[in-house]
PDB file of N, CA and C in Angstrom:
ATOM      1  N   UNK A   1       0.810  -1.185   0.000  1.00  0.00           N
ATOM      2  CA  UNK A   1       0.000   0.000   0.000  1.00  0.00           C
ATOM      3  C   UNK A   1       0.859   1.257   0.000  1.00  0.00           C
ATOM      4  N   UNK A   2       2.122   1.117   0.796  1.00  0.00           N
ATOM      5  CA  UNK A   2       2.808   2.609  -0.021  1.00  0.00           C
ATOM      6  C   UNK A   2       3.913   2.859  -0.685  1.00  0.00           C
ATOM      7  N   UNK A   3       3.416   1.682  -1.606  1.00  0.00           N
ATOM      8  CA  UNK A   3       3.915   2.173  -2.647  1.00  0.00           C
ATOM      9  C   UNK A   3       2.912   2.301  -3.470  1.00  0.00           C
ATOM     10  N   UNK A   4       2.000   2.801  -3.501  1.00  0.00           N
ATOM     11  CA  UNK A   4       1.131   3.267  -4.071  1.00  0.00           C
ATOM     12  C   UNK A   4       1.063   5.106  -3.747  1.00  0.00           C
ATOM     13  N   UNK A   5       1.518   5.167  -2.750  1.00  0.00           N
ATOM     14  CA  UNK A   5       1.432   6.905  -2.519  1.00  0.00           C
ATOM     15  C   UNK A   5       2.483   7.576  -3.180  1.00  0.00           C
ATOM     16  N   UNK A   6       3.559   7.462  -3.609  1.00  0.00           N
ATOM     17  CA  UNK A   6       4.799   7.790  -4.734  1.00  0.00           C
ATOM     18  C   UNK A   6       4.486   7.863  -5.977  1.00  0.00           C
ATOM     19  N   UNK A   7       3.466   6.594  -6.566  1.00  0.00           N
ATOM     20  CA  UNK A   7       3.572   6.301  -7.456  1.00  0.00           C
ATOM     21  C   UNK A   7       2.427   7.495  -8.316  1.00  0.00           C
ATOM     22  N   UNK A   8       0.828   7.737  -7.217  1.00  0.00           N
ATOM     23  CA  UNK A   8      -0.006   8.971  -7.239  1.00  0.00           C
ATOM     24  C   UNK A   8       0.598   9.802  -7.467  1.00  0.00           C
ATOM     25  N   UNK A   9       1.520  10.304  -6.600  1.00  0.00           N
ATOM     26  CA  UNK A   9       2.426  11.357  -6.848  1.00  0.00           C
ATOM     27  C   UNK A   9       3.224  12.057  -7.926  1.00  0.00           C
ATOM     28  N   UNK A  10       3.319  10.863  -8.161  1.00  0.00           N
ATOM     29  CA  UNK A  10       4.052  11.060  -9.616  1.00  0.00           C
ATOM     30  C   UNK A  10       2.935  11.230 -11.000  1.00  0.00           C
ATOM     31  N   UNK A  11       1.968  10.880 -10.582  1.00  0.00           N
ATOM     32  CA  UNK A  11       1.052  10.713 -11.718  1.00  0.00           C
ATOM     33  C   UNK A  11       0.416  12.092 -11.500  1.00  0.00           C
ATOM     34  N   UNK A  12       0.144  12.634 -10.639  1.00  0.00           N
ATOM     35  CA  UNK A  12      -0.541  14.033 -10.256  1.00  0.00           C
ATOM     36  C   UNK A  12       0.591  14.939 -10.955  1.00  0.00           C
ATOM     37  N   UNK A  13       1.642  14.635 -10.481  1.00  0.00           N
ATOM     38  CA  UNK A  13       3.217  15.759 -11.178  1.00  0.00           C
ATOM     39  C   UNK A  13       2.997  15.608 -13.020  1.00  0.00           C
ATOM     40  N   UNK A  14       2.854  14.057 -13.002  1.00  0.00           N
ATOM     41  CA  UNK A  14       2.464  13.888 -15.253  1.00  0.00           C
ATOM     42  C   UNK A  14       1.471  14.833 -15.634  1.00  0.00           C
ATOM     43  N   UNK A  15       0.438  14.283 -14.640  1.00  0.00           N
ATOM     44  CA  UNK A  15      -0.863  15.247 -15.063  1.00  0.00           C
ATOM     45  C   UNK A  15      -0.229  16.533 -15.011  1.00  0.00           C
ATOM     46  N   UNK A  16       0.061  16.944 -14.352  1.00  0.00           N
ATOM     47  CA  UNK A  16       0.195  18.747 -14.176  1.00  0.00           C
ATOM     48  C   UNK A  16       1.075  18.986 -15.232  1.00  0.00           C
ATOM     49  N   UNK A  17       2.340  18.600 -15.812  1.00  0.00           N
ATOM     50  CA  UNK A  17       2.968  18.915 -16.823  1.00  0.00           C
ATOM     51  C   UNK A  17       2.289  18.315 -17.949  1.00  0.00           C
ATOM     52  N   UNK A  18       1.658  18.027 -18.138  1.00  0.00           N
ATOM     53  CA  UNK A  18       0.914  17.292 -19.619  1.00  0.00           C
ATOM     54  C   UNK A  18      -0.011  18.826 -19.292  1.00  0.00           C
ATOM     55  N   UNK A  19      -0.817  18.998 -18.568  1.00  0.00           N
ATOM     56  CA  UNK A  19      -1.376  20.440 -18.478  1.00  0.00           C
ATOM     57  C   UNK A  19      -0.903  21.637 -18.749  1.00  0.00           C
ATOM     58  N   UNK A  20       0.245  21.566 -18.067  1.00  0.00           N
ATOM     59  CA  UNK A  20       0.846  23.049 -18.465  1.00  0.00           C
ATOM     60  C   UNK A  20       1.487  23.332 -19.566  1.00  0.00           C
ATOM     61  N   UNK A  21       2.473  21.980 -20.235  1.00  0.00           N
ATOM     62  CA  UNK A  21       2.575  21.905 -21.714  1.00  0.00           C
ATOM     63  C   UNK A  21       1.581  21.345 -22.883  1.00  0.00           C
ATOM     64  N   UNK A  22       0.438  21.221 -22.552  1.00  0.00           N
ATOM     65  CA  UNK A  22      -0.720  21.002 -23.054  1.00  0.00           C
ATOM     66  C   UNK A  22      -0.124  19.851 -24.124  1.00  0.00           C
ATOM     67  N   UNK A  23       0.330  19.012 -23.771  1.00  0.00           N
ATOM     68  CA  UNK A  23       0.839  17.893 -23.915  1.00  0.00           C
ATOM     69  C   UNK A  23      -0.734  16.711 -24.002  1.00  0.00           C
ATOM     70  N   UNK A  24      -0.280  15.968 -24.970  1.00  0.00           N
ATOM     71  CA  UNK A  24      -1.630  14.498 -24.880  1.00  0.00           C
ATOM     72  C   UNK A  24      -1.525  13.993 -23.460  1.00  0.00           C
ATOM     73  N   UNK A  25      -2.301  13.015 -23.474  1.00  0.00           N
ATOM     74  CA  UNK A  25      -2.824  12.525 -22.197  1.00  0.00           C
ATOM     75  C   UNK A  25      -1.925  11.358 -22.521  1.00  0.00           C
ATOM     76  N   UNK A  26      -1.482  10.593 -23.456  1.00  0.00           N
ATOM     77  CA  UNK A  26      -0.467   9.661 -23.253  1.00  0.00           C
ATOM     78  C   UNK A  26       0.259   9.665 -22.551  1.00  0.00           C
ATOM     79  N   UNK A  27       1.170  10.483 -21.919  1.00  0.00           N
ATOM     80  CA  UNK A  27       2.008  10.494 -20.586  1.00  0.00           C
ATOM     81  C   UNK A  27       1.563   9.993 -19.396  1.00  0.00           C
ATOM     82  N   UNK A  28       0.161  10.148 -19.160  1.00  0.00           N
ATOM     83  CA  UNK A  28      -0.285   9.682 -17.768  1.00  0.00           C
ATOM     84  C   UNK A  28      -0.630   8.422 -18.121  1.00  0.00           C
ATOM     85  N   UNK A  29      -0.981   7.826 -19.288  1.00  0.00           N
ATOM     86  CA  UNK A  29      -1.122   6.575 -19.185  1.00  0.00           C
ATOM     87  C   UNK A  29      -0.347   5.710 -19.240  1.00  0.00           C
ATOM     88  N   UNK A  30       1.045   6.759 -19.676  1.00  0.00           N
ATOM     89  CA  UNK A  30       2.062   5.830 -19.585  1.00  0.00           C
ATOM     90  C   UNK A  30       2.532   5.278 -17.999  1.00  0.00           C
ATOM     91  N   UNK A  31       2.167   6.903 -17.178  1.00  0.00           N
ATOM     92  CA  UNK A  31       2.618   6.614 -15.684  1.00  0.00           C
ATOM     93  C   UNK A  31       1.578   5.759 -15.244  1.00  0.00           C
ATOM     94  N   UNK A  32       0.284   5.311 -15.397  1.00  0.00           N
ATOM     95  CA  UNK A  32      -0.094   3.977 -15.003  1.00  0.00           C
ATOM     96  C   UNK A  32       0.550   2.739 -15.582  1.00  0.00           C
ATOM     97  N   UNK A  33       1.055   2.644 -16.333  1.00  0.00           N
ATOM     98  CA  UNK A  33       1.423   1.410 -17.429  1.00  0.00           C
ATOM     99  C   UNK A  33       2.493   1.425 -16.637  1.00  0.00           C
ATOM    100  N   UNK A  34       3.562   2.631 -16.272  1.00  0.00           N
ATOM    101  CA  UNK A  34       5.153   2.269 -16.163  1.00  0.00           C
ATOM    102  C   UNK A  34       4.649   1.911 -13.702  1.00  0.00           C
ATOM    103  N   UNK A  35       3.322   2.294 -13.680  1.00  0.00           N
ATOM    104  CA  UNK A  35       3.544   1.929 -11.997  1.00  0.00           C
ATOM    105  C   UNK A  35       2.979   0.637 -11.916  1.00  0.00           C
ATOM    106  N   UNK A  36       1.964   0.504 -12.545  1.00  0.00           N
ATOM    107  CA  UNK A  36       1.264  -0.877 -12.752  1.00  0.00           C
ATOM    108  C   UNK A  36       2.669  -2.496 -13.049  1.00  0.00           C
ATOM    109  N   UNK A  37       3.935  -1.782 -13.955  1.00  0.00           N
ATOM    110  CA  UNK A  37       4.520  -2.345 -14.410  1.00  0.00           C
ATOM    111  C   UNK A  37       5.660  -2.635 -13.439  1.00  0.00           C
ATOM    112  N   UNK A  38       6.393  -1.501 -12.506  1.00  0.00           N
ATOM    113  CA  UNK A  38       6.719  -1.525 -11.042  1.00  0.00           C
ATOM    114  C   UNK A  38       6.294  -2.546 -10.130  1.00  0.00           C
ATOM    115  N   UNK A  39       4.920  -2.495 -10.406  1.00  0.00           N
ATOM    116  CA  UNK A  39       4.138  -2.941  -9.179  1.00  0.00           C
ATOM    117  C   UNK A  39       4.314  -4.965  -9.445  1.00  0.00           C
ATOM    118  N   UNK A  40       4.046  -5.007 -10.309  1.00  0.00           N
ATOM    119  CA  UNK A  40       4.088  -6.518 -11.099  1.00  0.00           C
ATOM    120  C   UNK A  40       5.442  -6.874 -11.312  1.00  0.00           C
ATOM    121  N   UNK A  41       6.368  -5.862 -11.282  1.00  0.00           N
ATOM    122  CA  UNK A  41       7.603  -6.473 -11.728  1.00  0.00           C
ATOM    123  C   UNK A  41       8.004  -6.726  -9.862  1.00  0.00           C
ATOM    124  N   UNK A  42       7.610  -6.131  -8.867  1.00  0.00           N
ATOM    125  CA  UNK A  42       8.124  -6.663  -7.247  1.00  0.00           C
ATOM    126  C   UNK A  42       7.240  -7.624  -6.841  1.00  0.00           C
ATOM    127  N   UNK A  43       6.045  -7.448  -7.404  1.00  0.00           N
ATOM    128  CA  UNK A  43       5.121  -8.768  -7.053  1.00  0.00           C
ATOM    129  C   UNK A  43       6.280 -10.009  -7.426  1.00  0.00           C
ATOM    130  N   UNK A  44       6.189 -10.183  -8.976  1.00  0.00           N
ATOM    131  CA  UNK A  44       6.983 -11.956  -9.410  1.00  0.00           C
ATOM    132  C   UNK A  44       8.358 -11.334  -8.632  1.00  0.00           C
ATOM    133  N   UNK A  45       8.850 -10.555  -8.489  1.00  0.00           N
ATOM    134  CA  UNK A  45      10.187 -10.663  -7.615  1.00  0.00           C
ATOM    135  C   UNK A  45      10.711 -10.558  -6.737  1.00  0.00           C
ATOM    136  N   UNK A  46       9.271 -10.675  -5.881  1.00  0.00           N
ATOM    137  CA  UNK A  46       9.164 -11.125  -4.867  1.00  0.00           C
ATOM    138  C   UNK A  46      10.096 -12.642  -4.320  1.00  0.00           C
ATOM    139  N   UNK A  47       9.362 -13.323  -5.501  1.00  0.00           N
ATOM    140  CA  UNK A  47       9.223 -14.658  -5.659  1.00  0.00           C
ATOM    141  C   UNK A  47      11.081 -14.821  -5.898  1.00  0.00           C
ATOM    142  N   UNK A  48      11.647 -14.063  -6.353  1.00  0.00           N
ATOM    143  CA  UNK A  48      13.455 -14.342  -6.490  1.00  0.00           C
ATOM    144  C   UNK A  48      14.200 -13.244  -5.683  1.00  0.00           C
ATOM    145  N   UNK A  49      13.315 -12.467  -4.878  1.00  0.00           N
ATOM    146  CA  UNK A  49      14.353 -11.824  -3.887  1.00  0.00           C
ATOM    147  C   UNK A  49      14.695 -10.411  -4.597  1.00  0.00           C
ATOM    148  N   UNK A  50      13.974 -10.313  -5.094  1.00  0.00           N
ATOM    149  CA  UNK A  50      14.220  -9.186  -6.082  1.00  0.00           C
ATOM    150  C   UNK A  50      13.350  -8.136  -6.063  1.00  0.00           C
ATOM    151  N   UNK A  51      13.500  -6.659  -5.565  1.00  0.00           N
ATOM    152  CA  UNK A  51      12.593  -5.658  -4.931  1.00  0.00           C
ATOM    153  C   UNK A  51      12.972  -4.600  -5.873  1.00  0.00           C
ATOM    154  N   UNK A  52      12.456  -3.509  -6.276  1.00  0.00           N
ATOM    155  CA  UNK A  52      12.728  -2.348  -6.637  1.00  0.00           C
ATOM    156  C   UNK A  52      11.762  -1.379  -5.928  1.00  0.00           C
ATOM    157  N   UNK A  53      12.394  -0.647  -5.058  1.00  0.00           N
ATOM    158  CA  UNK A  53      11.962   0.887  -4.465  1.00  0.00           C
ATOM    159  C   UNK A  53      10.802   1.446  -5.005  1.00  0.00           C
ATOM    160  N   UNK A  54       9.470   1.668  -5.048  1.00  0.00           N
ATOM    161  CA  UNK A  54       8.581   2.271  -5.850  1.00  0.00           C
ATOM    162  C   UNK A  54       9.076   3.687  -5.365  1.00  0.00           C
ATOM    163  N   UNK A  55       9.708   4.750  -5.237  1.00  0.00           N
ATOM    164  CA  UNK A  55       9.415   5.966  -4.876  1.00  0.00           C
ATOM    165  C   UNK A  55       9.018   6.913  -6.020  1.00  0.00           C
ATOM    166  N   UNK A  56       9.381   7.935  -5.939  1.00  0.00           N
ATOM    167  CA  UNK A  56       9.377   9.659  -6.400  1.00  0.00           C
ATOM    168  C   UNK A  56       9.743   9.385  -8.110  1.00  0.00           C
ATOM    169  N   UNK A  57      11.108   9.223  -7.870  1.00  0.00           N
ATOM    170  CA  UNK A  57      11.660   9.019  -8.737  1.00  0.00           C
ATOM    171  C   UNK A  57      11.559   7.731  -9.692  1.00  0.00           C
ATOM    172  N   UNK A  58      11.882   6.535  -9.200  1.00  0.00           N
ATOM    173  CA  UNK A  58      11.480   5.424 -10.135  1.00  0.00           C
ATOM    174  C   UNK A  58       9.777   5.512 -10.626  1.00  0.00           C
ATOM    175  N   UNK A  59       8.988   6.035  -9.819  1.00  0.00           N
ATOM    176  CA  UNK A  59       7.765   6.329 -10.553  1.00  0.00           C
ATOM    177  C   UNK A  59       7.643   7.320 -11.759  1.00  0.00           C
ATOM    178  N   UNK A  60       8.106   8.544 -11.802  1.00  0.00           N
ATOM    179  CA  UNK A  60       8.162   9.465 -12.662  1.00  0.00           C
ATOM    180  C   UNK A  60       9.031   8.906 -14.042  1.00  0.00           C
ATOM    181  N   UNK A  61      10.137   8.015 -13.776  1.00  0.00           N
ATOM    182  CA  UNK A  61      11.218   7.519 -15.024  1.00  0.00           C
ATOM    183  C   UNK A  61      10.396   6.379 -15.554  1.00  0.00           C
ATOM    184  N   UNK A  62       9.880   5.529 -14.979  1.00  0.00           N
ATOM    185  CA  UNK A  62       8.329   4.524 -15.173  1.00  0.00           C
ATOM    186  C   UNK A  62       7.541   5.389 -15.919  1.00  0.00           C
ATOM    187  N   UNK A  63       7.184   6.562 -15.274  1.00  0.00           N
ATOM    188  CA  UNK A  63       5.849   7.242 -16.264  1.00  0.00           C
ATOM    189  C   UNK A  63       6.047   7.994 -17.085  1.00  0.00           C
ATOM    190  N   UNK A  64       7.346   8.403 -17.643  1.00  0.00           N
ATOM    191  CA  UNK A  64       7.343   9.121 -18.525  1.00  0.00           C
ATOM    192  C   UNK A  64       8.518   8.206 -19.648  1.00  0.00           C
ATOM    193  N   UNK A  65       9.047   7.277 -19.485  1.00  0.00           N
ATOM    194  CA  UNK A  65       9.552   6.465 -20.339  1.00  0.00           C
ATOM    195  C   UNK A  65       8.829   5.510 -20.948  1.00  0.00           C
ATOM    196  N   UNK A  66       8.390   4.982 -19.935  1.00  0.00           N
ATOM    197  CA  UNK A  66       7.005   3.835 -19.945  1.00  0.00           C
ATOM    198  C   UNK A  66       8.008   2.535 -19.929  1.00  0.00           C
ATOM    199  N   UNK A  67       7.839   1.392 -21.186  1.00  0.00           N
ATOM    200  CA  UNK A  67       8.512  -0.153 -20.688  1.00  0.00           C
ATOM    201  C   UNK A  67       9.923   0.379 -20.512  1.00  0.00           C
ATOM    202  N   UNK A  68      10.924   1.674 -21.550  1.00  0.00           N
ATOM    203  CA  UNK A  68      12.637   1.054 -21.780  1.00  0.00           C
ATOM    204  C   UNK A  68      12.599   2.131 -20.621  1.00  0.00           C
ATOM    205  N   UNK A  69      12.096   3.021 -19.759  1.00  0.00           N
ATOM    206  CA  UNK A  69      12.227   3.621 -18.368  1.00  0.00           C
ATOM    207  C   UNK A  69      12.181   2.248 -17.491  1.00  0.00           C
ATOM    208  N   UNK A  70      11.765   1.367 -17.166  1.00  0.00           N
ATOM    209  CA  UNK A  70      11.128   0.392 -16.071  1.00  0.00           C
ATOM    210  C   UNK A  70      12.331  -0.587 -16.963  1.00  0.00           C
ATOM    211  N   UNK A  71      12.782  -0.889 -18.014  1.00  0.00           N
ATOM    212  CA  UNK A  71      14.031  -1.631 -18.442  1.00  0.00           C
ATOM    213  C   UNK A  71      14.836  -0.770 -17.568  1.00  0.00           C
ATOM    214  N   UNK A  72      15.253   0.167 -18.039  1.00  0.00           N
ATOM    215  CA  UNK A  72      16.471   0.981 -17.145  1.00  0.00           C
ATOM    216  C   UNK A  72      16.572   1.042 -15.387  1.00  0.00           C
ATOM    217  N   UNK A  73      15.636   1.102 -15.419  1.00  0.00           N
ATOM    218  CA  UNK A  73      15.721   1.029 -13.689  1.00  0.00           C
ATOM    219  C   UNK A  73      16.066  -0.526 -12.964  1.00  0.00           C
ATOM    220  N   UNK A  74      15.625  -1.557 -13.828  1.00  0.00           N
ATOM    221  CA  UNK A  74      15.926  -2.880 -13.604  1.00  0.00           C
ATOM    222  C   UNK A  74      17.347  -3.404 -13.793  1.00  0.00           C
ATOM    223  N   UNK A  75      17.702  -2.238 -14.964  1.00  0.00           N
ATOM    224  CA  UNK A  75      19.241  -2.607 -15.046  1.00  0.00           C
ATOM    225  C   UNK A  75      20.079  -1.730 -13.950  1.00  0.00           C
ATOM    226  N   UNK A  76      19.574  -0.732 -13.815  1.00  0.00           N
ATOM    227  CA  UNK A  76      20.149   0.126 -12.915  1.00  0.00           C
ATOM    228  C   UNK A  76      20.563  -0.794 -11.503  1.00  0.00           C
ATOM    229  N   UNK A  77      19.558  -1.556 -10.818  1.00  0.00           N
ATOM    230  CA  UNK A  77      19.260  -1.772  -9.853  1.00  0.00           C
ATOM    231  C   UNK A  77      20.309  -3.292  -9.918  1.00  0.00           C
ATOM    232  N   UNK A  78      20.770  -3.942 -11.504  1.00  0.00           N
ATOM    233  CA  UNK A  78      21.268  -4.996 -11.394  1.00  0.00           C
ATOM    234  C   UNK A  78      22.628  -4.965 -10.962  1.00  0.00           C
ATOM    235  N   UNK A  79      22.936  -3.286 -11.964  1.00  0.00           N
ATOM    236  CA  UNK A  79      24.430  -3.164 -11.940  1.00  0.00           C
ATOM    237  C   UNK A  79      24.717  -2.510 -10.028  1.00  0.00           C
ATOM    238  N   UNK A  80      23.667  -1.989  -9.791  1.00  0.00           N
ATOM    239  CA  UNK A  80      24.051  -1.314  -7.973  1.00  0.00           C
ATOM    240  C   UNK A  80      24.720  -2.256  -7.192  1.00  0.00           C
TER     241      UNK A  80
END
């Protein structure tokens, strides 16, 4: 459950810049796609010991990259 409050967060911050640069709405759906995709990628990795941080930041690089943002952070997290 909180990692679900970062991940809002970040989606309220998409929304507001998709607003102010009057930008499509694709961005925020990407930030559901890239937290949804967070969220499922610690669920199964769970299962191998394998966690990634939902915060601030990995939510926003999730939502505005969408899958090769949520690739990068997985590699990020391999090479740490």
């Amino acid at each position: 459950m909180e990692a679900l409050i970062p991940w809002a967060i970040a989606l309220v911050v998409l929304y507001l810049v998709v607003q102010f640069f009057s930008l499509s709405l694709s961005f925020v759906w990407n930030g559901v796609i890239g937290g949804i995709m967070l969220w499922l990628l610690n669920l199964v990795g769970g299962i191998f010991a394998f966690h990634i941080p939902i915060n601030i930041i990995s939510a926003l690089i999730a939502g505005f990259f969408g899958i090769p943002g949520v690739v990068v952070i997985v590699i990020y997290h391999l090479l740490k």
